[in-house]
C-alpha atoms as a PDB file:
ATOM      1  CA  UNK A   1      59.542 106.560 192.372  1.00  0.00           C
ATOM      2  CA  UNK A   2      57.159 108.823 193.528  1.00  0.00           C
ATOM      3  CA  UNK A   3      53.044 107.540 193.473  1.00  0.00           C
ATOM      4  CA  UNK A   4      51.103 108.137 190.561  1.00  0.00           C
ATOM      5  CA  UNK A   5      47.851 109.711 192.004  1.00  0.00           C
ATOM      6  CA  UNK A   6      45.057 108.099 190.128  1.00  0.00           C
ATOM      7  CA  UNK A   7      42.135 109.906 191.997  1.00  0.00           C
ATOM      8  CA  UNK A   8      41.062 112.141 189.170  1.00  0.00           C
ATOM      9  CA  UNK A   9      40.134 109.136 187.640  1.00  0.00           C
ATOM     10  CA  UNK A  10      36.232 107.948 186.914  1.00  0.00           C
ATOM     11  CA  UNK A  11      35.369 104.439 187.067  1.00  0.00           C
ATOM     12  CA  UNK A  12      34.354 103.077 183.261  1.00  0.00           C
ATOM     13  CA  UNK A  13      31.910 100.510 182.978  1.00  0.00           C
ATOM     14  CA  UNK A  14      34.895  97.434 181.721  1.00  0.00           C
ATOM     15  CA  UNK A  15      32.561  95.751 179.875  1.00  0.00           C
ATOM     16  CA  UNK A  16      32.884  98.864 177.178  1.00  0.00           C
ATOM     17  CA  UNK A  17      36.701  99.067 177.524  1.00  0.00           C
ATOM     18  CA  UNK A  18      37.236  99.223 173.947  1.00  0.00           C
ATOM     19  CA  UNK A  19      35.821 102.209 172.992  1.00  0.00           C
ATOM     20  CA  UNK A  20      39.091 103.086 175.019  1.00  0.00           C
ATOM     21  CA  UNK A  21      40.857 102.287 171.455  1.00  0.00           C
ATOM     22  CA  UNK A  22      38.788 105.069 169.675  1.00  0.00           C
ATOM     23  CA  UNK A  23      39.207 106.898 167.323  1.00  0.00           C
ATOM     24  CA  UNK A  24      40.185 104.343 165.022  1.00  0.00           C
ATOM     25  CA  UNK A  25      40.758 103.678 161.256  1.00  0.00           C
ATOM     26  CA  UNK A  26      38.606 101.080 159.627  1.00  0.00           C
ATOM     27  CA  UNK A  27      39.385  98.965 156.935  1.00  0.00           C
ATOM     28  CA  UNK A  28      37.042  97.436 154.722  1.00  0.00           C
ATOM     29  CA  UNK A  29      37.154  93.530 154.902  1.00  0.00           C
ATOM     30  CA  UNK A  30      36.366  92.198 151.491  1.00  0.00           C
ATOM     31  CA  UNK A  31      35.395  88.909 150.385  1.00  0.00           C
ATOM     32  CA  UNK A  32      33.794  86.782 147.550  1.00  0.00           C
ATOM     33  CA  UNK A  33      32.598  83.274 146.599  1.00  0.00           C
ATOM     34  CA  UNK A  34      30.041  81.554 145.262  1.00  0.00           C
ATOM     35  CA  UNK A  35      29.263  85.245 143.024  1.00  0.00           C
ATOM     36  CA  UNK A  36      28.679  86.887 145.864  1.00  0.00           C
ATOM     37  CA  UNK A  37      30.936  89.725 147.169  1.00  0.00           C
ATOM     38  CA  UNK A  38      30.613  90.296 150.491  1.00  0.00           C
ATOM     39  CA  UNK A  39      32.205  93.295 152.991  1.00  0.00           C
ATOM     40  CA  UNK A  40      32.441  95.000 155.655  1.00  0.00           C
ATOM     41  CA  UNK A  41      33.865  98.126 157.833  1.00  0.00           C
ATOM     42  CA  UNK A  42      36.311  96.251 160.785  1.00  0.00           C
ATOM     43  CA  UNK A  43      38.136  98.559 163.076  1.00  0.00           C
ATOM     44  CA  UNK A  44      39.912  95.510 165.747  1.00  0.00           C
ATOM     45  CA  UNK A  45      42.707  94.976 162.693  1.00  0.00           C
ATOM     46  CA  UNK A  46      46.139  94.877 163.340  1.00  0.00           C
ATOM     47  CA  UNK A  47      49.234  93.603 161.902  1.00  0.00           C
ATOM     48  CA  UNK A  48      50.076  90.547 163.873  1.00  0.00           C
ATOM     49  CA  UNK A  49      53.737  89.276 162.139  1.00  0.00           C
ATOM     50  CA  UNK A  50      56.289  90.660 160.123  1.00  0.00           C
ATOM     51  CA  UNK A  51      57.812  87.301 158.935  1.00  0.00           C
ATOM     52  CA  UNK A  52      55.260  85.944 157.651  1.00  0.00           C
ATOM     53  CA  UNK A  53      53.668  89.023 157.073  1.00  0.00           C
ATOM     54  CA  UNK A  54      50.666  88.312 158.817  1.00  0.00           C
ATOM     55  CA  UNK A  55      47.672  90.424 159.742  1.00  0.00           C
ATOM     56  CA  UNK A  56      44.083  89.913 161.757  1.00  0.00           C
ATOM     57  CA  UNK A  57      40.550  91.250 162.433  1.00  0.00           C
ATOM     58  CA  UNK A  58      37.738  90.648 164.573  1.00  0.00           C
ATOM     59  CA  UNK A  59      34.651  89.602 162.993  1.00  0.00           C
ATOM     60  CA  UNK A  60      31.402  88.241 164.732  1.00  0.00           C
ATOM     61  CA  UNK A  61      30.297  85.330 163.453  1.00  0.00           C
ATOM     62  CA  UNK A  62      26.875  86.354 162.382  1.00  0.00           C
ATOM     63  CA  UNK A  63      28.006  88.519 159.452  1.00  0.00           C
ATOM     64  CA  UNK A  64      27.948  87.242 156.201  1.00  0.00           C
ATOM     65  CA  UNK A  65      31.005  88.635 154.971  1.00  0.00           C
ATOM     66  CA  UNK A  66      33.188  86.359 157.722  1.00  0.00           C
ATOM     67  CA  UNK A  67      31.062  83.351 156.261  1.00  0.00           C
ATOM     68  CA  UNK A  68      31.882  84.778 152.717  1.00  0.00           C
ATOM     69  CA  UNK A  69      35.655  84.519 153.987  1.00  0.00           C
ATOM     70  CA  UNK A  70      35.659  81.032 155.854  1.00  0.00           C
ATOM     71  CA  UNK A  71      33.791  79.917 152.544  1.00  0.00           C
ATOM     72  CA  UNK A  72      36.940  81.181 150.083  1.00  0.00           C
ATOM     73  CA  UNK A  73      39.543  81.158 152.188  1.00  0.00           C
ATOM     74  CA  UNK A  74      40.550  84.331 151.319  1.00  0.00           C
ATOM     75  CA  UNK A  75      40.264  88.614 151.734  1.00  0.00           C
ATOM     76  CA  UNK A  76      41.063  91.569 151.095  1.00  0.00           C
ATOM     77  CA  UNK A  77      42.055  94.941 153.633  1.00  0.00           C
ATOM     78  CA  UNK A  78      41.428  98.482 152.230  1.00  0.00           C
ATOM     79  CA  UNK A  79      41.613 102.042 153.323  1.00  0.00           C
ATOM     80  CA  UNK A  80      39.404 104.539 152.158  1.00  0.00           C
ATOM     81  CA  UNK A  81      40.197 108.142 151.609  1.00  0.00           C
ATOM     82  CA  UNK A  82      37.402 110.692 154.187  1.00  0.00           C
ATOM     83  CA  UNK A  83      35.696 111.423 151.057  1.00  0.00           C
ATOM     84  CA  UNK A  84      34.623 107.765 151.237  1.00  0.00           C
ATOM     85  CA  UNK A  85      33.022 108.183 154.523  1.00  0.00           C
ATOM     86  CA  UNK A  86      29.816 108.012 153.666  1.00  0.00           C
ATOM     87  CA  UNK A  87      29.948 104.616 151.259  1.00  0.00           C
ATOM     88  CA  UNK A  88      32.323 102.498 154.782  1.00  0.00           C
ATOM     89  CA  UNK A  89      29.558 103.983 156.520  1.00  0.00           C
ATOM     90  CA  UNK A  90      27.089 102.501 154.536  1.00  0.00           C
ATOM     91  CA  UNK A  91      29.029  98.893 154.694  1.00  0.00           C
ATOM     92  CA  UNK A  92      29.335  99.716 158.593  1.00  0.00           C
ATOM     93  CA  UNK A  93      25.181 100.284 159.091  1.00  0.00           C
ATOM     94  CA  UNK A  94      23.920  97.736 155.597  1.00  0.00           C
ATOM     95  CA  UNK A  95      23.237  94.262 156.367  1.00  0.00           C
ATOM     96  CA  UNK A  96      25.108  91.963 153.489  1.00  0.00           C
ATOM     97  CA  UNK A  97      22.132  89.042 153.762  1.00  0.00           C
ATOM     98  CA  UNK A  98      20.710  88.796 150.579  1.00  0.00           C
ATOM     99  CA  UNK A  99      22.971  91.660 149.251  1.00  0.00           C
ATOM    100  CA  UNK A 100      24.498  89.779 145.592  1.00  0.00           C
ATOM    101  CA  UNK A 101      27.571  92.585 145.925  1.00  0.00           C
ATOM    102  CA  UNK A 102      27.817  94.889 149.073  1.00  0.00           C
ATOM    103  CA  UNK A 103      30.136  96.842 147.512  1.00  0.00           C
ATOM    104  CA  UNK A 104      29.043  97.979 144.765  1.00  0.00           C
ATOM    105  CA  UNK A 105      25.786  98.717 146.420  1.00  0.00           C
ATOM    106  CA  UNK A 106      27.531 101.075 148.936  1.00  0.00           C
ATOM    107  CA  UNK A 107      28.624 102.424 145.953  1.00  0.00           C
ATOM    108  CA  UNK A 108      31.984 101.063 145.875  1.00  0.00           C
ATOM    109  CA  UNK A 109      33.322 100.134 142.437  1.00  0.00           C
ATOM    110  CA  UNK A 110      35.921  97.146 142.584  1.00  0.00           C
ATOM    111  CA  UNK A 111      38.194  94.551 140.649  1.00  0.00           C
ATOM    112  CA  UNK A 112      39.752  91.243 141.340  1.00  0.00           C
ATOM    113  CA  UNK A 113      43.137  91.185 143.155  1.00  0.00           C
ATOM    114  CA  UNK A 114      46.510  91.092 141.874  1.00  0.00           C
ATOM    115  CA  UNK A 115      47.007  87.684 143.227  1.00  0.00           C
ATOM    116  CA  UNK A 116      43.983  86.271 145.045  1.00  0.00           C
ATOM    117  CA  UNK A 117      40.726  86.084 143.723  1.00  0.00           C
ATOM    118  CA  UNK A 118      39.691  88.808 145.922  1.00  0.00           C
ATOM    119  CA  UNK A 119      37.875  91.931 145.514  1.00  0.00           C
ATOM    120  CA  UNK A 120      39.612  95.121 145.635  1.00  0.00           C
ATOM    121  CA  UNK A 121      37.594  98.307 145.724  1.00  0.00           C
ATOM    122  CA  UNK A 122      39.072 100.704 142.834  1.00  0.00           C
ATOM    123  CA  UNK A 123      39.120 103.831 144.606  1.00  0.00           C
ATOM    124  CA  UNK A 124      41.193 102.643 147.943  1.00  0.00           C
ATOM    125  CA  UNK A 125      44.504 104.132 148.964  1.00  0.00           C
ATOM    126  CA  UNK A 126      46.102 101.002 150.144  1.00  0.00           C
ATOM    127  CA  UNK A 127      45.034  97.281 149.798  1.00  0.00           C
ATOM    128  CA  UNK A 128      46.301  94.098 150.776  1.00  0.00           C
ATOM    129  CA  UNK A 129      45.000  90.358 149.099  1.00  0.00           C
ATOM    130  CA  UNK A 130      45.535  87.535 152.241  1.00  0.00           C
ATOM    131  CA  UNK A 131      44.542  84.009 152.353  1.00  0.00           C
ATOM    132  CA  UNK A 132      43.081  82.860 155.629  1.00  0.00           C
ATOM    133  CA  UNK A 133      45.815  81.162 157.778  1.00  0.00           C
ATOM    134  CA  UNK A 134      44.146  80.999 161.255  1.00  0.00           C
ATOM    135  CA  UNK A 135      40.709  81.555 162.962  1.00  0.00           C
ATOM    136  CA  UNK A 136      40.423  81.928 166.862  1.00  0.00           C
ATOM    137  CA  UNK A 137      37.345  82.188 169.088  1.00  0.00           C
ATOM    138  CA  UNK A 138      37.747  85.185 171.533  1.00  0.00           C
ATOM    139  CA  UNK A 139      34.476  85.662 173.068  1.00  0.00           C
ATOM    140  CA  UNK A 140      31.393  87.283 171.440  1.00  0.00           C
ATOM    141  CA  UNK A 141      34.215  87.667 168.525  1.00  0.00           C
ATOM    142  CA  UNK A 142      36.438  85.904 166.224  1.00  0.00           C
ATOM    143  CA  UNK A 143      39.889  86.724 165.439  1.00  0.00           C
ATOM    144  CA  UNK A 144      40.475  85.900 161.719  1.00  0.00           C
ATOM    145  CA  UNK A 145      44.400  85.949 160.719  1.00  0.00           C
ATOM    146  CA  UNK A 146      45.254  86.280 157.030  1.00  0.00           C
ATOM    147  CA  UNK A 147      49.091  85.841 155.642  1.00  0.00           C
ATOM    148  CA  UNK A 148      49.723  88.927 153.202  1.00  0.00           C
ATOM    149  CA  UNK A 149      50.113  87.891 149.726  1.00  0.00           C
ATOM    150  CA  UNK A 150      50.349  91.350 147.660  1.00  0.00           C
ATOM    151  CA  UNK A 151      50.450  95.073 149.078  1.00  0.00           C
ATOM    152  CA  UNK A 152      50.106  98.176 147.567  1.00  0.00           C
ATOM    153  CA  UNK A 153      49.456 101.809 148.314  1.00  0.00           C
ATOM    154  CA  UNK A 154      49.563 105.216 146.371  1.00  0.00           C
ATOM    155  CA  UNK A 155      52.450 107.173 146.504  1.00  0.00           C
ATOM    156  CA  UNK A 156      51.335 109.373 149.494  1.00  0.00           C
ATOM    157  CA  UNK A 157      52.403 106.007 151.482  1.00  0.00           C
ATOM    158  CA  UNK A 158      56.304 105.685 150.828  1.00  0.00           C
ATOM    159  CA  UNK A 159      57.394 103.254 154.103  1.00  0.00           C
ATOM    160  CA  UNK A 160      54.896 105.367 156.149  1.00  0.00           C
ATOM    161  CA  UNK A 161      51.592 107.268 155.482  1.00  0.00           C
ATOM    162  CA  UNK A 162      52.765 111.342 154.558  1.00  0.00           C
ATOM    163  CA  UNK A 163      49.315 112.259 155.033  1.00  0.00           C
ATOM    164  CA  UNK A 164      49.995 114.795 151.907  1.00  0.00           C
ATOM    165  CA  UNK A 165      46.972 113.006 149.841  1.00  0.00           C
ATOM    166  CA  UNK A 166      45.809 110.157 152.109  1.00  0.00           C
ATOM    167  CA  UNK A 167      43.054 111.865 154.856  1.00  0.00           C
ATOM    168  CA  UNK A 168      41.857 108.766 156.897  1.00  0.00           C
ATOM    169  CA  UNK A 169      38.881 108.329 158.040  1.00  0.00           C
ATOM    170  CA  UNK A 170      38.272 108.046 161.728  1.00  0.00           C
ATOM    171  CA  UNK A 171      35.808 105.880 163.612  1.00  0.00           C
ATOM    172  CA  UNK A 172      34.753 107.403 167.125  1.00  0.00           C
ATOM    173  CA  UNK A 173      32.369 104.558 167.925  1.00  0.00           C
ATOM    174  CA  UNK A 174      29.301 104.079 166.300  1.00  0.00           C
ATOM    175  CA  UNK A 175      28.526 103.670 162.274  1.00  0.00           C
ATOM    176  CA  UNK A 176      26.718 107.606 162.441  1.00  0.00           C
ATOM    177  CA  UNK A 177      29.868 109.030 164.519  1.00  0.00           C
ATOM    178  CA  UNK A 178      32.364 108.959 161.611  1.00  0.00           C
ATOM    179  CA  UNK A 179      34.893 111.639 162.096  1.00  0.00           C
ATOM    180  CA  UNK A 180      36.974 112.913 159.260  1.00  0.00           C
ATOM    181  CA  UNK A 181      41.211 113.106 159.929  1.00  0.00           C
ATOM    182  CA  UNK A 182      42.233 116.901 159.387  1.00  0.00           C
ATOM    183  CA  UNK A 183      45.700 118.012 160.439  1.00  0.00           C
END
C-alpha cells in the first residue's frame, strides 16, 4: 500500500475539532415541567441504539432546558423545515432563564406528545417523545441519552428522508451562520 501523502494538509487548532462535523442538522431539544417549557437548538445528537431505540445529545449544564429535562425526566427531538430557520435560530441565540415558554416565544406553536408529557412543536417534520435513560459527564458537556417512546414524520420521510418536501436546515457553526439545504 502505497503512502498517503498528508503534506497538503494545515495544522487545525484540536481544541476546535468539532467544527470538523459541520454542517450539521439541529434538532430542537424540548422540555417541560413545573409550567415551564423549555428548548433548545442541539446539533451533537445521534442515534445511539437500535434495540432499545435509544438516542443522545450534548447539552451543557448551564442551560435551562437540560435542567428542565433532568427535572421531568423526559424530551422531545424535532426537525424543522429551512423556512423555520429563523425561529431554531432564535432558540439557538435566546437565553431560556426567566423565559415561561421558549417556544412559543421563538414563535414556535406546540402541543403535548403522543405519549410523554412532552412538548412537540406543531409545525416540525419529524418528532420523537423519549424519557431520560442515562446522563454522562464528557467534559465541558453532558451527554443526555433518551429511550424513544413514539416517532413520527410526514410522509416525505418513508424509511429515509426523500428530500421531496423536507429542506433541512443546516448549521455551519455559529447561531448567525445558518445555511439553508438546497439540492
Amino acid at each position: 500500500m502505497a503512502d498517503r501523502v498528508v503534506s497538503d494538509m494545515k495544522d487545525l487548532d484540536y481544541s476546535k475539532a468539532y467544527r470538523l462535523f459541520y454542517p450539521a442538522v439541529p434538532v430542537v431539544v424540548a422540555s417541560s415541567y413545573g409550567g415551564t417549557v423549555s428548548a433548545m437548538a442541539v446539533v451533537t445528537a445521534v442515534s445511539v441504539s437500535n434495540v432499545p431505540p435509544r438516542v443522545g445529545f450534548a447539552s451543557l449544564q448551564t442551560h435551562s432546558t437540560y435542567r428542565t429535562m433532568l427535572s421531568s425526566r423526559s424530551f422531545s427531538m424535532s426537525w424543522l423545515d429551512r423556512s423555520l430557520a429563523r425561529e431554531v435560530e432564535l432558540l439557538g441565540s435566546k437565553r431560556g432563564k426567566g423565559v415561561t415558554d421558549k417556544l412559543r416565544s421563538a414563535g414556535l406553536k406546540h402541543g403535548k406528545g403522543r405519549v410523554l408529557e412532552v412538548p412537540v412543536i406543531d409545525a416540525a417534520v419529524a418528532t420523537l417523545e423519549c424519557s431520560v435513560v442515562n446522563v454522562a459527564a464528557l467534559g465541558d458537556h453532558d451527554f443526555v441519552v433518551g429511550e424513544v417512546k413514539a416517532a413520527y414524520a410526514q410522509p416525505d420521510f418513508s424509511g429515509y428522508w426523500q428530500f421531496k418536501r423536507y429542506r433541512p436546515i443546516l448549521y455551519v457553526g455559529s447561531p448567525d451562520r445558518l445555511r439553508m439545504y438546497d439540492p
